[in-house]
C-alpha atoms as a PDB file:
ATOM      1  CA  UNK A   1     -35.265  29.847 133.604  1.00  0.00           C
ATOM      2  CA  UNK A   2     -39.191  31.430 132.708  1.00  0.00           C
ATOM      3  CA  UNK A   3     -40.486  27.774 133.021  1.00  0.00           C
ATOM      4  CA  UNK A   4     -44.210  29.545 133.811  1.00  0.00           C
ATOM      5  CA  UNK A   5     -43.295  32.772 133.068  1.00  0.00           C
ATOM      6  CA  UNK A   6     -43.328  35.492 130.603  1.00  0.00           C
ATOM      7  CA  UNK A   7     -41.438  38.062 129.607  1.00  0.00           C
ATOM      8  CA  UNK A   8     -43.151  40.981 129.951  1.00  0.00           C
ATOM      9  CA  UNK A   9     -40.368  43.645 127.881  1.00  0.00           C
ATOM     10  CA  UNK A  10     -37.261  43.759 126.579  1.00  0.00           C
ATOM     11  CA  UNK A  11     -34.045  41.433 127.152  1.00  0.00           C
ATOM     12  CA  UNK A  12     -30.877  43.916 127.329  1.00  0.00           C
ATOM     13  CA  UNK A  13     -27.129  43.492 128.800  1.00  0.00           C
ATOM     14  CA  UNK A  14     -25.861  44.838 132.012  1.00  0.00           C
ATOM     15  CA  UNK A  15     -22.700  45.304 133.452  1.00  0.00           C
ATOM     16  CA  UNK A  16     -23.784  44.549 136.854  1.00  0.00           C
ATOM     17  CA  UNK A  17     -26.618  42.845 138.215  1.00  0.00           C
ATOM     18  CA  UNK A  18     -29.089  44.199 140.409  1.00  0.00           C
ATOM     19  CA  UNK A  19     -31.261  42.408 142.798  1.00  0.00           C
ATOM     20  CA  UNK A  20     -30.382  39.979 145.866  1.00  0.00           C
ATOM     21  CA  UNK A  21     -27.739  36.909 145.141  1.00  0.00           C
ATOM     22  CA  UNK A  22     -28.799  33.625 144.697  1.00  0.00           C
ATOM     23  CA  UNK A  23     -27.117  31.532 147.000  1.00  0.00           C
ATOM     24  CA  UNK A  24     -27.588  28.316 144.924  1.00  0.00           C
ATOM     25  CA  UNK A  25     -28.576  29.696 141.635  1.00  0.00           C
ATOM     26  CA  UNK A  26     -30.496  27.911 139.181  1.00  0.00           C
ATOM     27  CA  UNK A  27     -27.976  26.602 136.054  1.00  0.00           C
ATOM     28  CA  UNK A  28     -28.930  25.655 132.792  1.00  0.00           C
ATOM     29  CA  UNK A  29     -26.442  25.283 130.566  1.00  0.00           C
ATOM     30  CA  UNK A  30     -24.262  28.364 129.750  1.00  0.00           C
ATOM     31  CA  UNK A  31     -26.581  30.148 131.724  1.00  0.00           C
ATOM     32  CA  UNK A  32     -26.710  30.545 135.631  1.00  0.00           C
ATOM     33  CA  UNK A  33     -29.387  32.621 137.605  1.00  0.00           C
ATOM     34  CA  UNK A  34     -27.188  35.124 139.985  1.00  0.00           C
ATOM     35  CA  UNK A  35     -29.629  37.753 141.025  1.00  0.00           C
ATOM     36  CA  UNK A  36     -33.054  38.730 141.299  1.00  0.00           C
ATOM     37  CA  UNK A  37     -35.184  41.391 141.748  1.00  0.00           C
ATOM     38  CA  UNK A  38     -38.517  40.129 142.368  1.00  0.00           C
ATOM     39  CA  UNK A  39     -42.524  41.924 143.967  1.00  0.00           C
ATOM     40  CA  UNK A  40     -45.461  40.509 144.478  1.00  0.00           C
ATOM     41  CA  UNK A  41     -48.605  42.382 142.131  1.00  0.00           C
ATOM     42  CA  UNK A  42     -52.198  41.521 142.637  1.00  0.00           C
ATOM     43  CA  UNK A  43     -54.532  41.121 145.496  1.00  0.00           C
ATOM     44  CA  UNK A  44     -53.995  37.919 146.534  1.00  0.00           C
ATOM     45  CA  UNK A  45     -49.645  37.726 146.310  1.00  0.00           C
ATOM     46  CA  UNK A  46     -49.128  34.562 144.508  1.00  0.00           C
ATOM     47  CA  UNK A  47     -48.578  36.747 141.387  1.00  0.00           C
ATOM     48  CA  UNK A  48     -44.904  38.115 141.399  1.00  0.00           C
ATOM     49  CA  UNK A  49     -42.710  40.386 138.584  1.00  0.00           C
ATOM     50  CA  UNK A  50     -39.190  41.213 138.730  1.00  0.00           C
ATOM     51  CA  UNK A  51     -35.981  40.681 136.904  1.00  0.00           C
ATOM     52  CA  UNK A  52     -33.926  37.853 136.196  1.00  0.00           C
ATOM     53  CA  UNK A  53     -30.062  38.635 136.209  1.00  0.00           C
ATOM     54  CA  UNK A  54     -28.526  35.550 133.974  1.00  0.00           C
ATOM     55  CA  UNK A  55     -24.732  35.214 133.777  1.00  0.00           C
ATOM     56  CA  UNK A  56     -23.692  33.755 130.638  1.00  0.00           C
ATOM     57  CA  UNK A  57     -20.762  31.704 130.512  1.00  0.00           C
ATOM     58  CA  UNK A  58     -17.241  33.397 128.854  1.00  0.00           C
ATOM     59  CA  UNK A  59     -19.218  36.723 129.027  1.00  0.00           C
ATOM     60  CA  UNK A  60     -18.386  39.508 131.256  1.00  0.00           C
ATOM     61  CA  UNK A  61     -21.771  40.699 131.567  1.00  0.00           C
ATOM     62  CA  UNK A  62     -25.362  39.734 132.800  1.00  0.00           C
ATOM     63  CA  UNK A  63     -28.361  39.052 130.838  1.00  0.00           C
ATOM     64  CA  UNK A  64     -31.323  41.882 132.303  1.00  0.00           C
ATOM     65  CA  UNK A  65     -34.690  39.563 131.972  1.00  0.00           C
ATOM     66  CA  UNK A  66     -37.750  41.460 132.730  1.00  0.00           C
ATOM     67  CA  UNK A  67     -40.643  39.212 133.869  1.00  0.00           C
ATOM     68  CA  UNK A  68     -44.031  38.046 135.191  1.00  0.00           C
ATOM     69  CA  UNK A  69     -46.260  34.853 136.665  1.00  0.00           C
END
């Protein structure tokens, strides 16, 4: 899921995700991408920062992922 990315504070647990849906999310695992909430920073735009929202399988919340490339 942060294949080239970093995260930039802390993980936490939501109760419901924020962002735009994924319409064919990203799966890995027990863990599927459903949301994100994603900007562009720096001059040039191919620099972006967001969050991940990660649903984790059997678990009736989402996984808050704070991060930068």
């Amino acid at each position: 899921l942060i294949d080239c990315c970093y995260i930039r504070d802390k993980i936490e647990w939501v109760s419901e995700p924020g962002g735009e849906l994924q319409y064919n999310p990203d799966k890995f695992g027990v863990f599927t991408l459903t949301h994100l909430n994603q900007w562009s920073k720096g001059m040039e735009g191919d620099s972006f920062a967001g969050y991940m929202y990660v649903k984790v399988k059997n678990k009736n919340k989402w996984l808050k992922i704070p991060y930068s490339c």
